[in-house]
Protein backbone atom coordinates (compact mmCIF):
# COMPACT_ATOMS: atom_id res chain seq x y z
CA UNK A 1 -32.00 50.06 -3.39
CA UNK A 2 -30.13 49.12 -0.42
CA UNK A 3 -27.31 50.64 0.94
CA UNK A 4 -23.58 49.29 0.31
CA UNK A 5 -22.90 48.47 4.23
CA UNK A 6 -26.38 46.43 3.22
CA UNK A 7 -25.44 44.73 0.17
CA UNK A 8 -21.77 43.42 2.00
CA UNK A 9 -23.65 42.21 5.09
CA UNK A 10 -25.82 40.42 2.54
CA UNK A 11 -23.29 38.56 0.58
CA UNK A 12 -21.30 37.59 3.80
CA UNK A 13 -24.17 35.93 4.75
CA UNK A 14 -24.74 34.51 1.56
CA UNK A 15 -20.85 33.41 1.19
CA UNK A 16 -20.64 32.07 4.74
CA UNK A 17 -24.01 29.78 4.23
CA UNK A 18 -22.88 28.74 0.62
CA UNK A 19 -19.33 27.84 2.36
CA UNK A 20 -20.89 25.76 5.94
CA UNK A 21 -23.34 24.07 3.27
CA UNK A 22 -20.15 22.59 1.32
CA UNK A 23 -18.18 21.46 4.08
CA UNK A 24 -20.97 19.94 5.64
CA UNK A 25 -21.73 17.81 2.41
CA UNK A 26 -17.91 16.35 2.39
CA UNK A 27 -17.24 12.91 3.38
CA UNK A 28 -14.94 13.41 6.50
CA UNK A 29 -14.14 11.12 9.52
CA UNK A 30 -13.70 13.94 11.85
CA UNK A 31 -14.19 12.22 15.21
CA UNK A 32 -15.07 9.05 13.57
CA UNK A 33 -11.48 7.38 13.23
CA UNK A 34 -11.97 4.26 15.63
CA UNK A 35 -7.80 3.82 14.74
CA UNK A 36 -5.39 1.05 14.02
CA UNK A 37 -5.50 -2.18 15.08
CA UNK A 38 -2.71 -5.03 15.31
CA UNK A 39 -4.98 -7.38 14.63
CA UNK A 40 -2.50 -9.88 16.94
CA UNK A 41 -4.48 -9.06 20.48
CA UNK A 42 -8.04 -8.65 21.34
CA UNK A 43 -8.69 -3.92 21.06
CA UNK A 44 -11.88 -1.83 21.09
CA UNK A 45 -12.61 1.49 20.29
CA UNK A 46 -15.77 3.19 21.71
CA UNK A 47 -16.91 6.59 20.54
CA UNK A 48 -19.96 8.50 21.45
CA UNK A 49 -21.33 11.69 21.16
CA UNK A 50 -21.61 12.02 17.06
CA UNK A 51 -24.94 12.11 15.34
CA UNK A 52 -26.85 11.05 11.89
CA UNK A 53 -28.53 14.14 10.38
CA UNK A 54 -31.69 11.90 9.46
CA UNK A 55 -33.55 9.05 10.72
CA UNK A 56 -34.01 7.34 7.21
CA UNK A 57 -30.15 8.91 4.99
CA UNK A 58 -28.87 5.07 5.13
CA UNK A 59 -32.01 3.75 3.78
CA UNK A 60 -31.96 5.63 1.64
CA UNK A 61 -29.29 4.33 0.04
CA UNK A 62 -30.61 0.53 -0.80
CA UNK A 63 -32.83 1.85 -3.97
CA UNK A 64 -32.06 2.44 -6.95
CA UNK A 65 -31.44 6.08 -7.26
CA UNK A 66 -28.60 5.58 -4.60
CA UNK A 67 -28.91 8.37 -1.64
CA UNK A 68 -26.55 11.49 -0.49
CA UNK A 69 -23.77 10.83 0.84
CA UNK A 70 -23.97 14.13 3.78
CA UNK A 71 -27.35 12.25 4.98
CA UNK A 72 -24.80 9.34 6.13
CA UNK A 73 -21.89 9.68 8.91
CA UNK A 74 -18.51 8.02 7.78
CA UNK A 75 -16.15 6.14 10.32
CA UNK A 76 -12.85 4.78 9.59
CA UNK A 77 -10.46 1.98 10.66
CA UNK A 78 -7.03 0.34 9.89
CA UNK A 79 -6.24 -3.44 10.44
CA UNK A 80 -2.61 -4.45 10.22
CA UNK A 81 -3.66 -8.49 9.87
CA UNK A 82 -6.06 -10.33 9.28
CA UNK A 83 -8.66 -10.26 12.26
CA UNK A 84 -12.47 -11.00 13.09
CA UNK A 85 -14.02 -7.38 13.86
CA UNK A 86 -17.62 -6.38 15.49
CA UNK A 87 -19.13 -2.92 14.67
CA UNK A 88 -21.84 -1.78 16.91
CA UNK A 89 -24.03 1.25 16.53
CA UNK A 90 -26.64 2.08 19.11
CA UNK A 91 -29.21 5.00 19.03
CA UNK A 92 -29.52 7.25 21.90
CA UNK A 93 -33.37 7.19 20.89
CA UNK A 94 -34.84 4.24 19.49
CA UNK A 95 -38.17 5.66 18.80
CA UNK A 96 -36.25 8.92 16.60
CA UNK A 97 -33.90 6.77 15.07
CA UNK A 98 -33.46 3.11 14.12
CA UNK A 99 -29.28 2.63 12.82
CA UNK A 100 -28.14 0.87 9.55
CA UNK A 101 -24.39 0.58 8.19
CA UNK A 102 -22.58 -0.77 5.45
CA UNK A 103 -19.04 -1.39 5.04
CA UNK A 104 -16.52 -0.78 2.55
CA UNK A 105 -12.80 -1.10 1.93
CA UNK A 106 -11.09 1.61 1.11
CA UNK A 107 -10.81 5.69 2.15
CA UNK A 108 -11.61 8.86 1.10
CA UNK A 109 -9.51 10.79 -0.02
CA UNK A 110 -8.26 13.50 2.73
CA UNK A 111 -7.58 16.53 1.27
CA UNK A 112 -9.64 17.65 -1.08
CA UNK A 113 -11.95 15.84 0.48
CA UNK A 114 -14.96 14.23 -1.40
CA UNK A 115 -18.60 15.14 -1.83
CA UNK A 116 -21.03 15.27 -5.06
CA UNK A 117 -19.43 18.07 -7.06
CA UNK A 118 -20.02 18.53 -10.78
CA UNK A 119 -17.64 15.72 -11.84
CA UNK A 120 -19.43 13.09 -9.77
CA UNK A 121 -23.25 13.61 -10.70
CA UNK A 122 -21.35 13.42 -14.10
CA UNK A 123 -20.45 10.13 -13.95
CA UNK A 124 -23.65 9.10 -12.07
CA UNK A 125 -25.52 10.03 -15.45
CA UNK A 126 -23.63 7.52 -16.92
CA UNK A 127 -25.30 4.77 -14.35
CA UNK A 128 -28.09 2.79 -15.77
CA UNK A 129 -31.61 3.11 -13.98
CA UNK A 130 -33.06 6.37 -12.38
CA UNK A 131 -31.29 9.47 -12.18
CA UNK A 132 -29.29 9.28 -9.11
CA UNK A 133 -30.17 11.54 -5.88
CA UNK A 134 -26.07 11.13 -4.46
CA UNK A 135 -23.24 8.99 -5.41
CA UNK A 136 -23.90 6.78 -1.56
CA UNK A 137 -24.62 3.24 -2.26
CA UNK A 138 -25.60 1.00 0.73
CA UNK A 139 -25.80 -2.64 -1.00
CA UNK A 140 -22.77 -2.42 -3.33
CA UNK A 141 -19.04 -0.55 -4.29
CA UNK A 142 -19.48 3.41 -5.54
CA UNK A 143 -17.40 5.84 -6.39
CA UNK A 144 -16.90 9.74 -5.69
CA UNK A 145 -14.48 12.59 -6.35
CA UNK A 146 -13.10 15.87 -5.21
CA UNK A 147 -12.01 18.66 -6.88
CA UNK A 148 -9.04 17.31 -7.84
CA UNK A 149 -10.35 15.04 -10.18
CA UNK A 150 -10.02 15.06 -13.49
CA UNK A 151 -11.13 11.75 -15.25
CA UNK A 152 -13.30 8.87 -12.92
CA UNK A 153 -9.96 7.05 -12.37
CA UNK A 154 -9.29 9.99 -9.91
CA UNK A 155 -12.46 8.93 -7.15
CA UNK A 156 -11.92 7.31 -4.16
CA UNK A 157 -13.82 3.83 -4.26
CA UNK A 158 -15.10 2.36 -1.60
CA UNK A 159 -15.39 -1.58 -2.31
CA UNK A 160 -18.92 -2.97 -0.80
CA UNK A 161 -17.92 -5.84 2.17
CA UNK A 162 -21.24 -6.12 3.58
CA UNK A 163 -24.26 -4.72 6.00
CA UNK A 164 -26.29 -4.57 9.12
CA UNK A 165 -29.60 -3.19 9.95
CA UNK A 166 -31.81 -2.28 13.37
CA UNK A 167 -35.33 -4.17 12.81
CA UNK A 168 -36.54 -5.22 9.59
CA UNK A 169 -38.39 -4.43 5.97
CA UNK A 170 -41.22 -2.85 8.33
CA UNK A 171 -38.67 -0.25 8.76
CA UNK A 172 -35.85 -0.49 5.53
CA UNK A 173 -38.06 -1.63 3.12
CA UNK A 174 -38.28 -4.61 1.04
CA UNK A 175 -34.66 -4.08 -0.95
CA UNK A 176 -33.02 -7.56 -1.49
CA UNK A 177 -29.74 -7.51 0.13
CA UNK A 178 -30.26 -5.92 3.22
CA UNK A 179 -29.39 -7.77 6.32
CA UNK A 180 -31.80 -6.61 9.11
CA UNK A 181 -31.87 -7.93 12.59
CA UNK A 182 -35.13 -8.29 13.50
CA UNK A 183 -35.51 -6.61 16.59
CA UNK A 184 -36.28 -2.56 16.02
CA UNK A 185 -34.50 -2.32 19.53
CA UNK A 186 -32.01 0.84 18.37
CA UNK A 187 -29.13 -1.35 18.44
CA UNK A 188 -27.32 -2.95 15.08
CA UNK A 189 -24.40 -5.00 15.34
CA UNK A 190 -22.28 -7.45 12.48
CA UNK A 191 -19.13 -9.77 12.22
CA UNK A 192 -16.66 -9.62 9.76
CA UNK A 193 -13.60 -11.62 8.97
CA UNK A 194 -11.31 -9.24 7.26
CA UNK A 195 -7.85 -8.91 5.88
CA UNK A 196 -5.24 -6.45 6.58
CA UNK A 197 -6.30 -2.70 5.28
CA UNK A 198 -8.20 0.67 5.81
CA UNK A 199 -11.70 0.57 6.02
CA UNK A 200 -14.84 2.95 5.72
CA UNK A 201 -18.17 2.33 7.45
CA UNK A 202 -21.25 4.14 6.64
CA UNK A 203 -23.63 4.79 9.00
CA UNK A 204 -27.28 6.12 8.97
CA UNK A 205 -31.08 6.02 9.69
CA UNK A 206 -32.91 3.02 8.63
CA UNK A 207 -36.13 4.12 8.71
CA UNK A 208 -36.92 4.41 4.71
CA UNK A 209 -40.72 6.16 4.82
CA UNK A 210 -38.89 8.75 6.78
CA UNK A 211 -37.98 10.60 3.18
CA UNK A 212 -41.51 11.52 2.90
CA UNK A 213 -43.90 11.47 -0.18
CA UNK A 214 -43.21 14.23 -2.55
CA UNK A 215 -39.97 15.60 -0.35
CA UNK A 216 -37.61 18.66 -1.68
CA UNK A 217 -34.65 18.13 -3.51
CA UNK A 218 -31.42 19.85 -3.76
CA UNK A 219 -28.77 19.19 -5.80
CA UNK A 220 -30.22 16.08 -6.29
CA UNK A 221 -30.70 14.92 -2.39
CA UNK A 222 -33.51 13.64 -1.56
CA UNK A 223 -34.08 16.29 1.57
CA UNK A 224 -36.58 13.89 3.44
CA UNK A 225 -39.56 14.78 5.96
CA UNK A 226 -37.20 14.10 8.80
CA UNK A 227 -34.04 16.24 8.88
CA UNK A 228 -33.20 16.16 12.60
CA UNK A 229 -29.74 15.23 14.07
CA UNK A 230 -29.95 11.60 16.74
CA UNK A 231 -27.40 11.15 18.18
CA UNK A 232 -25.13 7.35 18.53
CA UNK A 233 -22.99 5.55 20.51
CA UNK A 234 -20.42 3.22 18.09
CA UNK A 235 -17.89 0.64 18.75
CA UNK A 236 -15.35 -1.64 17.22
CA UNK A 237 -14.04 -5.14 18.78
CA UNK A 238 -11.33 -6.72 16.98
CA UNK A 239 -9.96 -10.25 18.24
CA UNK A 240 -7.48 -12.20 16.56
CA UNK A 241 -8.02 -15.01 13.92
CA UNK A 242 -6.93 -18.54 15.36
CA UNK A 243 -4.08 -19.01 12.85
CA UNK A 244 -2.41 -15.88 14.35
CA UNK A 245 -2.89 -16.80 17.77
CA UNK A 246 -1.70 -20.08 17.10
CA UNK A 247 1.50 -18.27 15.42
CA UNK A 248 1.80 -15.76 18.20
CA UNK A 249 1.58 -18.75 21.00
CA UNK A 250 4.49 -20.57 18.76
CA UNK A 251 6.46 -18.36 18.74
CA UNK A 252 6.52 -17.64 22.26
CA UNK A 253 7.36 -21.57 22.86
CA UNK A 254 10.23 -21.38 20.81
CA UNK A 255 11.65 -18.52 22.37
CA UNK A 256 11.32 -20.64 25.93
CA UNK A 257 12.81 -23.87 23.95
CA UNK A 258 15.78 -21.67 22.87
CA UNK A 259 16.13 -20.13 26.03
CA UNK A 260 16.03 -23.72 28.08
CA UNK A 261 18.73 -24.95 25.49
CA UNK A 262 21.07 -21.66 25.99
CA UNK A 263 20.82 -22.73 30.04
CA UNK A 264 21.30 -26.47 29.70
């Protein structure tokens, strides 16, 4: 039998491990919040230095068993109108890790944050088709909770928008939906016209044979032959729709009309 002073050290351990596995399988934007944007004058955002934990957790994501949502990195974003934004996302290593994102309106919730607790795979069971690995989607809208929710009205929802993928089906597979580049170069970029709101972008590895035939589960996650971390460089460009820049160059010629009258 081991001693006490043993059997504490021992469930330290065990408590600390159970406790850095849960936080790491929250959705968080912790150093992912590329910010708020007028939408009224051309802003970027650049930020580098976070990582994917797998070269194939957005891919995963396109079939229909869905995919984990800690195998995918979540940014965030705000528009206050109505602009035309570019999302770029470029692997360090092309040859580790090809990129894939999707986008979806809508946030997390903050605090308690979100992740596939008992009340989630719940309400995946209720989803038609295979038994789900995660609650992540990558083609279309999902839904997750926290532990403050009580009924499936409760999730946060994040509504699909669209999708962009390094290479193509050689790589993500042969999904319908998926918009792929062509070019396995490590760099993924798309366009979107959007309207005023908070946004979440999912980001990941597109490389789908990277789960591996006959890989471990737990809790459901598909645990993959690849599990190492590759790094990304990521970027938003937001420029102004033409009707707004029309209305912001208006207005500044009536101010001069008004001004030319007050002189005269």
């Amino acid at each position: 039998m081991l001693p006490i002073s043993s059997l504490r050290s021992l469930l330290t351990a065990l408590c600390l491990l159970a406790c850095s596995g849960s936080a790491f399988a929250h959705l968080s934007y912790s150093g992912r919040n590329f910010g708020t944007f007028t939408g009224l004058e051309l802003q970027s955002n650049t930020i580098a230095g976070q990582t994917v934990p797998t070269n194939w957790g957005w891919a995963d994501g396109t079939d229909g068993d869905f995919g984990h949502s800690h195998r995918v990195r979540f940014f965030r974003f705000t528009l206050e109108n109505t602009a035309t934004v570019t999302l770029t996302f470029t692997s360090l290593d092309p040859t580790a890790m090809l990129p894939a994102f999707s986008l979806y309106s809508g946030l997390a919730h903050s605090s308690p944050p979100d992740y596939e607790n008992a009340i989630t795979y719940q309400y995946l069971s209720t989803l038609p088709g295979a038994a789900k690995e995660g609650a992540f989607n990558a083609l279309a809208t999902w839904k997750m909770g926290n532990d403050a929710s009580q009924t499936y009205d409760d999730f946060s929802t994040f509504s699909y928008v669209g999708n962009g993928a390094d290479g193509g089906s050689g790589n993500y597979g042969n999904t319908a939906g998926i918009n792929g580049d062509g070019v396995a170069d490590g760099t993924v970029t798309g366009t979107f016209v959007l309207p005023a709101g908070s946004y979440t972008v999912g980001v990941g590895g597109a490389n789908y044979s990277g789960q591996g035939a006959g890989a471990p589960t737990t809790e459901g996650a598909n645990e993959g032959a690849d599990g190492t971390a590759d790094a990304l460089t990521s970027s938003i460009a937001v420029v102004p729709e033409p009707t707004a820049t029309l209305l912001g160059l208006s207005g500044v010629i009536l101010m001069a009309l008004r001004r030319r009258r007050r002189r005269a």
